[in-house]
PDB file of N, CA and C in Angstrom:
ATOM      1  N   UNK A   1      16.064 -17.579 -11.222  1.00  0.00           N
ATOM      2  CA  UNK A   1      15.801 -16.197 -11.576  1.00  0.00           C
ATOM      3  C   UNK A   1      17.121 -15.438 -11.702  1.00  0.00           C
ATOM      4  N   UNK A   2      18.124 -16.219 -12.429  1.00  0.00           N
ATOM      5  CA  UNK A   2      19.396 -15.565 -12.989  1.00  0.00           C
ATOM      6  C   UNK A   2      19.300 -14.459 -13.563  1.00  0.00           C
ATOM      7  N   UNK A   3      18.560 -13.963 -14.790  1.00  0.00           N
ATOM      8  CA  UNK A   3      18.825 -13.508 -15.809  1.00  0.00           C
ATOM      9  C   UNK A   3      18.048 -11.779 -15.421  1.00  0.00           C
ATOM     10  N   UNK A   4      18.604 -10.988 -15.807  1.00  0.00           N
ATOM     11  CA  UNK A   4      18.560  -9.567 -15.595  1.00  0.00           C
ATOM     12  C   UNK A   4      16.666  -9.344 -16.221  1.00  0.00           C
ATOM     13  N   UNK A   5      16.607 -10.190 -16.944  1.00  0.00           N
ATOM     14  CA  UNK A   5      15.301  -9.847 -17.704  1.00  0.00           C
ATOM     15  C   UNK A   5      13.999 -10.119 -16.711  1.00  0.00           C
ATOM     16  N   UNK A   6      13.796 -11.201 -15.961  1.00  0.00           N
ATOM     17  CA  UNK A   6      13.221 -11.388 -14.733  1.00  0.00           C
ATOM     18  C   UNK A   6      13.030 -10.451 -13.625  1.00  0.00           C
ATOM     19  N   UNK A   7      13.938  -9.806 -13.306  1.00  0.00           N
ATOM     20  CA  UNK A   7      14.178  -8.638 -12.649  1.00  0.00           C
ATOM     21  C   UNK A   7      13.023  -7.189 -13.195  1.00  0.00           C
ATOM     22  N   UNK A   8      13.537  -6.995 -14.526  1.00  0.00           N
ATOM     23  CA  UNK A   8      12.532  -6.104 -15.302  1.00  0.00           C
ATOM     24  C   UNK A   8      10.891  -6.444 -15.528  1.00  0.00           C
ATOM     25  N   UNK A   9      10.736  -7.759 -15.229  1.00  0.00           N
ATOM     26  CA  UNK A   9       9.769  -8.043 -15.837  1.00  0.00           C
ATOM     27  C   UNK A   9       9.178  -7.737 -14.244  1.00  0.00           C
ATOM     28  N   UNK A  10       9.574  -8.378 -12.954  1.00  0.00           N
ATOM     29  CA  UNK A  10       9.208  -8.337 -11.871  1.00  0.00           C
ATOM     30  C   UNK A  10       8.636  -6.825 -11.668  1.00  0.00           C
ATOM     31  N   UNK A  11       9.614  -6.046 -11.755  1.00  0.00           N
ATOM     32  CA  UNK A  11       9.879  -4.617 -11.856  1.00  0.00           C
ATOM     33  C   UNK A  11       8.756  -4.106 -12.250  1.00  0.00           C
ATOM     34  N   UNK A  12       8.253  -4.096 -14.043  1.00  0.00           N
ATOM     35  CA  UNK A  12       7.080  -3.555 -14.593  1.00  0.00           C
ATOM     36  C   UNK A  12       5.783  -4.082 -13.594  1.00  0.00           C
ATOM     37  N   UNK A  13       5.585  -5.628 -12.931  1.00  0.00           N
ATOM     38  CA  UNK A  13       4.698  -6.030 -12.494  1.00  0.00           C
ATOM     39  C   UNK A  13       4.434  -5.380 -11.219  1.00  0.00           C
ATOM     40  N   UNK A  14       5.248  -4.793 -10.508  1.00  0.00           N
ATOM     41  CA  UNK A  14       5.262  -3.724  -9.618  1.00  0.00           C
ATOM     42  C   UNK A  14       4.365  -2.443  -9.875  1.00  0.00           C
ATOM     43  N   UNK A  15       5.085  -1.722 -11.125  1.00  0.00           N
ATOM     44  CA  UNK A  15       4.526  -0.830 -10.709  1.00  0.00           C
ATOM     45  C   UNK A  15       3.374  -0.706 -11.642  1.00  0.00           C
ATOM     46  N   UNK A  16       2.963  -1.758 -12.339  1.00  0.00           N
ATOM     47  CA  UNK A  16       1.837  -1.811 -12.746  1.00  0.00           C
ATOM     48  C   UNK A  16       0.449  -2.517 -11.923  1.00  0.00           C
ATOM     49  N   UNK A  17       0.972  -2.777 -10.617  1.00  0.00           N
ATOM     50  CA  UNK A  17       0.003  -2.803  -9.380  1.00  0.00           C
ATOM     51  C   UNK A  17       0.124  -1.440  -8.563  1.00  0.00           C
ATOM     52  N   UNK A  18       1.162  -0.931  -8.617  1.00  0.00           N
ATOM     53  CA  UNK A  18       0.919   0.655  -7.841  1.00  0.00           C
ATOM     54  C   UNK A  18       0.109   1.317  -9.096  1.00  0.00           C
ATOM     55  N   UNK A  19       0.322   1.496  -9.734  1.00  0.00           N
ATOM     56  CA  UNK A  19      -1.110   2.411 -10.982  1.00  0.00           C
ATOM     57  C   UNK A  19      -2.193   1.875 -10.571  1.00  0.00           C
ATOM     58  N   UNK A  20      -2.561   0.559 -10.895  1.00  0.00           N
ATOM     59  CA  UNK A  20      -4.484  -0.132 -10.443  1.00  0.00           C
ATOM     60  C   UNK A  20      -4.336   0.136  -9.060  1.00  0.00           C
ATOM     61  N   UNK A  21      -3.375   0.392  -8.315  1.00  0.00           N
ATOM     62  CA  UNK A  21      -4.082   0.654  -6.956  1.00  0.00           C
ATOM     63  C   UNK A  21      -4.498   2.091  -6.564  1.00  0.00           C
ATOM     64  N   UNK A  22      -3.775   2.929  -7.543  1.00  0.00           N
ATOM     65  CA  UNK A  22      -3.387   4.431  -7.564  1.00  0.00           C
ATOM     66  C   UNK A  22      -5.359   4.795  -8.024  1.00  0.00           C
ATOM     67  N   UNK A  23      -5.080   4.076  -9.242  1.00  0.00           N
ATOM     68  CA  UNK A  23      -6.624   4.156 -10.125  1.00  0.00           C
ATOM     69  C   UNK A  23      -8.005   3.657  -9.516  1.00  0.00           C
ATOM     70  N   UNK A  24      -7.847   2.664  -8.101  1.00  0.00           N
ATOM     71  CA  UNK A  24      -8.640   1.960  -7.761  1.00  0.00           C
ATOM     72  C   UNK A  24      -9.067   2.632  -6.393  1.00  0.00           C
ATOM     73  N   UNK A  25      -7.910   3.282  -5.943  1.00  0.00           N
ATOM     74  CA  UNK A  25      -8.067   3.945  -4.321  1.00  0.00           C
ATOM     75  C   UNK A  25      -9.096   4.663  -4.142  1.00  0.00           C
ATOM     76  N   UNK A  26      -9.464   5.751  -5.226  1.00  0.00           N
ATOM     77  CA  UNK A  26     -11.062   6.631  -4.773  1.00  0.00           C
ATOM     78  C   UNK A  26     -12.198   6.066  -4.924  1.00  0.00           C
ATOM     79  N   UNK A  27     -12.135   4.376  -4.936  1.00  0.00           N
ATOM     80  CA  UNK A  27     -13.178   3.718  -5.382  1.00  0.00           C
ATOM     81  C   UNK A  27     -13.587   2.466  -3.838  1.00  0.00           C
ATOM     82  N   UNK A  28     -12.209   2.720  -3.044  1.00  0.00           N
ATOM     83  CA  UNK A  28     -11.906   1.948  -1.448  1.00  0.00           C
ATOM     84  C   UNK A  28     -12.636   2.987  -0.794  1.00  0.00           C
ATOM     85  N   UNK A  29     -13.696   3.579   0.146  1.00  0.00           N
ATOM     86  CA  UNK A  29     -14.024   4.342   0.652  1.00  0.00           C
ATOM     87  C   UNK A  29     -13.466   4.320   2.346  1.00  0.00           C
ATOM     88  N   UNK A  30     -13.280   3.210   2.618  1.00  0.00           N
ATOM     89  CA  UNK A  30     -12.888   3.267   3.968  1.00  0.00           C
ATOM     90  C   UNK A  30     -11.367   3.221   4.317  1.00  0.00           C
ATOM     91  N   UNK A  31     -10.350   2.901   2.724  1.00  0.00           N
ATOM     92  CA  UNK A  31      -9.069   3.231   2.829  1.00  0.00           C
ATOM     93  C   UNK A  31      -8.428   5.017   3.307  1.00  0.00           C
ATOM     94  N   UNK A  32      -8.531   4.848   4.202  1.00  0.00           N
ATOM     95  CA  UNK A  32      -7.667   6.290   4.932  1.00  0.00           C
ATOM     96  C   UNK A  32      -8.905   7.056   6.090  1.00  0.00           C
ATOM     97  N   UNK A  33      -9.668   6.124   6.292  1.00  0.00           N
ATOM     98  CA  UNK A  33     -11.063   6.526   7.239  1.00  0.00           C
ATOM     99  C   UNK A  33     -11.436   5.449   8.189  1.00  0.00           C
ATOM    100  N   UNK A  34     -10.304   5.037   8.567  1.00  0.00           N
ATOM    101  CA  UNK A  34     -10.503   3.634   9.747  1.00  0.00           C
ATOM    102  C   UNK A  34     -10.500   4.438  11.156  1.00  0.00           C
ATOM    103  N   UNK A  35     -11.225   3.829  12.096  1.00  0.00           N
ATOM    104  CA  UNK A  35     -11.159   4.103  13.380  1.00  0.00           C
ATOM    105  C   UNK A  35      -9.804   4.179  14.080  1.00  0.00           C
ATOM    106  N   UNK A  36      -9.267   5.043  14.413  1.00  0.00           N
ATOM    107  CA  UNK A  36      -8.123   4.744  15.159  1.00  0.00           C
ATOM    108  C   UNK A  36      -7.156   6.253  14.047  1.00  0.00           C
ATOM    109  N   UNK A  37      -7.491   6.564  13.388  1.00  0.00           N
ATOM    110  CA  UNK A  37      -7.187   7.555  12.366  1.00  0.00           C
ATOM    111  C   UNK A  37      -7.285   8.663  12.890  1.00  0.00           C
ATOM    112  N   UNK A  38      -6.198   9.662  13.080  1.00  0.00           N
ATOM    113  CA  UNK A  38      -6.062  11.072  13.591  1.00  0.00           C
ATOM    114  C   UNK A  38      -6.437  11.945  12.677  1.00  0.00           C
ATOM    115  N   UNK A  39      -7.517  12.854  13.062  1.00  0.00           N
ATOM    116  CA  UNK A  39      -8.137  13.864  12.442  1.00  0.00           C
ATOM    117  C   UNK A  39      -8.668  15.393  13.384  1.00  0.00           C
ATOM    118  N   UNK A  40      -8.032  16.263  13.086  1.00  0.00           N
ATOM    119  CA  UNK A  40      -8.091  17.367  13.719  1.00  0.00           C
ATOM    120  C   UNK A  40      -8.723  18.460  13.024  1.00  0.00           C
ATOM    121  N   UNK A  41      -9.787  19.135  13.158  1.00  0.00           N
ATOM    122  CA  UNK A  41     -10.267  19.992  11.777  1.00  0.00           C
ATOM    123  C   UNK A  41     -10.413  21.412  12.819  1.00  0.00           C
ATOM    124  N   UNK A  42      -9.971  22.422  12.461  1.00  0.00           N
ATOM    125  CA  UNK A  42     -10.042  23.719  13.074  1.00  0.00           C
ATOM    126  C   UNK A  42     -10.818  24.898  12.410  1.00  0.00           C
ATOM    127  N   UNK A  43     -10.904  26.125  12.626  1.00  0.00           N
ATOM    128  CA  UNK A  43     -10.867  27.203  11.707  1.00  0.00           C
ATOM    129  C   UNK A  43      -9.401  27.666  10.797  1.00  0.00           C
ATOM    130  N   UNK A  44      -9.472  27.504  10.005  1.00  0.00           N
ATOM    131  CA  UNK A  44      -8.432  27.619   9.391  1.00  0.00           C
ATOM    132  C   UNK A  44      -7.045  26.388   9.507  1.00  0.00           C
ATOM    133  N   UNK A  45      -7.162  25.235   9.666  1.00  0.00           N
ATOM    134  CA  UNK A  45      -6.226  24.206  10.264  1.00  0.00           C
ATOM    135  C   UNK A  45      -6.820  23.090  10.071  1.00  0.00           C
ATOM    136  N   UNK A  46      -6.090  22.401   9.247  1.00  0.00           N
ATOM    137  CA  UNK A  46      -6.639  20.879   9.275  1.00  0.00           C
ATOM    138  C   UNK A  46      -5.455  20.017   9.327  1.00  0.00           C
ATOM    139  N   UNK A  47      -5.625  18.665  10.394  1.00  0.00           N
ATOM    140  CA  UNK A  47      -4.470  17.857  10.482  1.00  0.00           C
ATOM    141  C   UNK A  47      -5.190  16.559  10.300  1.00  0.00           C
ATOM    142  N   UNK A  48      -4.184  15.919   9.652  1.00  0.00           N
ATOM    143  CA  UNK A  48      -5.022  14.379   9.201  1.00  0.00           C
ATOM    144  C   UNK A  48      -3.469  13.172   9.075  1.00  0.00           C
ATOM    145  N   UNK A  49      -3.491  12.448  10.158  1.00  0.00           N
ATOM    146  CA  UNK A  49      -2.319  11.532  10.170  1.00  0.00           C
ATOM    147  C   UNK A  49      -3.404  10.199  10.389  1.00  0.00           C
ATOM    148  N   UNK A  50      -3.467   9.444   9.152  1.00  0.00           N
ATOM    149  CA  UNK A  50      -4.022   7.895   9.187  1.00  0.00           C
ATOM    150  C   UNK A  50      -2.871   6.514  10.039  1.00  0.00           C
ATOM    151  N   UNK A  51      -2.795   6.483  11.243  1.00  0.00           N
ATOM    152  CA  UNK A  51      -2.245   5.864  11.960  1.00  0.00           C
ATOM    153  C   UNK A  51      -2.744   4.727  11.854  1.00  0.00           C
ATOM    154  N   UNK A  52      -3.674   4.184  11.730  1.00  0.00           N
ATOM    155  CA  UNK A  52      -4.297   2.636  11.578  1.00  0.00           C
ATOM    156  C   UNK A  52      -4.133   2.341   9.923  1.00  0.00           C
ATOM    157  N   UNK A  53      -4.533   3.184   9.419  1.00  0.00           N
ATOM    158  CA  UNK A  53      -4.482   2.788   7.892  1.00  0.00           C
ATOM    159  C   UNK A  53      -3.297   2.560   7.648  1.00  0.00           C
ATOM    160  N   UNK A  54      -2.397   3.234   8.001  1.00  0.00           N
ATOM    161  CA  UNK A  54      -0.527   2.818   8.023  1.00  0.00           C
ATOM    162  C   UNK A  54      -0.296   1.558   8.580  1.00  0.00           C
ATOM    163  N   UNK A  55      -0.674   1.445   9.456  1.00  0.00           N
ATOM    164  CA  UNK A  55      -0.684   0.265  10.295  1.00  0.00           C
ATOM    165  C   UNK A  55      -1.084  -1.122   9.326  1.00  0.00           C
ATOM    166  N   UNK A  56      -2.033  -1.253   8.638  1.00  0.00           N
ATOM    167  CA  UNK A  56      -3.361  -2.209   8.059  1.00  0.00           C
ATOM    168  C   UNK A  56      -2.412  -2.515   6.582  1.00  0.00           C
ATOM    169  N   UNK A  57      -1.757  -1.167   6.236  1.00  0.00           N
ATOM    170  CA  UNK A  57      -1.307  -1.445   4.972  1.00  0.00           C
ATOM    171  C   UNK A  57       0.308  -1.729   5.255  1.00  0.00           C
ATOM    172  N   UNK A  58       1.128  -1.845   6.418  1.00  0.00           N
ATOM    173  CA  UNK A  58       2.285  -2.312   6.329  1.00  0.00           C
ATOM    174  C   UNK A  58       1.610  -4.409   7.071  1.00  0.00           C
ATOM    175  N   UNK A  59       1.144  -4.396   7.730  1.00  0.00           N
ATOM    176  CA  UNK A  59       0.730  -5.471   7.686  1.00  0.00           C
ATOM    177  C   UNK A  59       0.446  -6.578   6.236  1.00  0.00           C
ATOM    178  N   UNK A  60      -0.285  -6.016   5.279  1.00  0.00           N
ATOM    179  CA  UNK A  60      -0.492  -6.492   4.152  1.00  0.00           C
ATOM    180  C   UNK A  60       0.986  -6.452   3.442  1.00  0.00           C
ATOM    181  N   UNK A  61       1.298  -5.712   3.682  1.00  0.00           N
ATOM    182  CA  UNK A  61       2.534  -5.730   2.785  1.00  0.00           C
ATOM    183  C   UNK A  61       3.548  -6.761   2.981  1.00  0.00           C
ATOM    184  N   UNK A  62       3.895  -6.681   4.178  1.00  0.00           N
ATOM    185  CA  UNK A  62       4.963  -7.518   4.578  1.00  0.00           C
ATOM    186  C   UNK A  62       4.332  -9.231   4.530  1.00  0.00           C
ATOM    187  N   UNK A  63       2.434  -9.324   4.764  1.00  0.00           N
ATOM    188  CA  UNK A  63       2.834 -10.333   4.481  1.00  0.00           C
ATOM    189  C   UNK A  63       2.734 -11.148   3.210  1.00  0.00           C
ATOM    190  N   UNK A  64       2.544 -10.393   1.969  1.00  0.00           N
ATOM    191  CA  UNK A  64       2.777 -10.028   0.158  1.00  0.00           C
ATOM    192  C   UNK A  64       4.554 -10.684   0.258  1.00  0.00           C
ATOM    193  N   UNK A  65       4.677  -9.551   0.805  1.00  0.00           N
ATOM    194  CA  UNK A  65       6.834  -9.771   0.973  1.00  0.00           C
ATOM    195  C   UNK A  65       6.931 -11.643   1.608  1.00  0.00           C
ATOM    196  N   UNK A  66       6.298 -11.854   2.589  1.00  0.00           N
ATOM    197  CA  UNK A  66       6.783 -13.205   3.239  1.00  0.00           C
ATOM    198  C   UNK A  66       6.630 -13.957   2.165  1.00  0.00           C
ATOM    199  N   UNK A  67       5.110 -13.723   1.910  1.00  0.00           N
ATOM    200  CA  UNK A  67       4.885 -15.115   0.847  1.00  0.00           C
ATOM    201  C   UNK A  67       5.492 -15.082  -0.277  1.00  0.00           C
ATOM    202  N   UNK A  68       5.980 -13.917  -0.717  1.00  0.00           N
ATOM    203  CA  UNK A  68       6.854 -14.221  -1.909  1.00  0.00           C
ATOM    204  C   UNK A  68       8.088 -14.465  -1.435  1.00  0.00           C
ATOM    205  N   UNK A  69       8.748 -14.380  -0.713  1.00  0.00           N
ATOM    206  CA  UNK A  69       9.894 -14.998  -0.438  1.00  0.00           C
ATOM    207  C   UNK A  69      10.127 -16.413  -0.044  1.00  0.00           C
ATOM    208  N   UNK A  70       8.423 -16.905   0.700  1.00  0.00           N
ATOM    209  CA  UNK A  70       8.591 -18.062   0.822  1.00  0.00           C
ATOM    210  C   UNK A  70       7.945 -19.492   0.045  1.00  0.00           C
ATOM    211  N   UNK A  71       7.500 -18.756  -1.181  1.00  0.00           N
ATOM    212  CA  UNK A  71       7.509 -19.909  -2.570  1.00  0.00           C
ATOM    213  C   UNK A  71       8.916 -19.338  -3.247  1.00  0.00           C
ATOM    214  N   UNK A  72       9.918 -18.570  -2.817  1.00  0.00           N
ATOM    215  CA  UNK A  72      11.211 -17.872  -3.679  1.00  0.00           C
ATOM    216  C   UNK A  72      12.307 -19.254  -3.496  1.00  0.00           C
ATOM    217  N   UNK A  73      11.711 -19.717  -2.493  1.00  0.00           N
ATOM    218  CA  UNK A  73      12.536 -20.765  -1.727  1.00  0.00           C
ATOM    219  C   UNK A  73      12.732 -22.144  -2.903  1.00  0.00           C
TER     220      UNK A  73
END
C-alpha cells in the first residue's frame, strides 16, 4: 500500500461509512438510549451525557482498528 492513491481511496471509504451511518442512525433506536446513559430533564434544563453508548461505540471501534491492522500485517 505504497502508492498515495490507496490512501485516497481508503480515505473516500471512510467517510462514505460515516454518511450511511449518519443516514442510518435515526433508524438504530436504542443507539444513544442504553441503560447506564445520563439523563437529567428539569423545568427549563435538560442534560443528556450517553456514557455507555460512548463506551459500546469506542469498543467497536477499536476493535474495526485491530482487525484492520491485523490482516495490514
Amino acid at each position: 500500500m505504497q502508492h498515495p492513491a490507496w490512501t485516497l481511496v481508503i480515505l473516500g471509504l471512510v467517510i462514505a461509512g460515516i454518511g450511511a451511518a449518519w443516514l442510518l442512525a435515526p433508524h438504530i433506536p436504542w443507539l444513544g438510549r442504553l441503560p447506564g446513559d445520563i439523563a437529567v430533564e428539569r423545568p427549563n434544563f435538560r442534560f443528556y451525557f450517553p456514557v455507555v453508548t460512548c463506551v459500546v461505540l469506542s469498543l467497536l471501534l477499536t476493535g474495526i482498528l485491530w482487525l484492520v491492522r491485523f490482516f495490514q500485517k
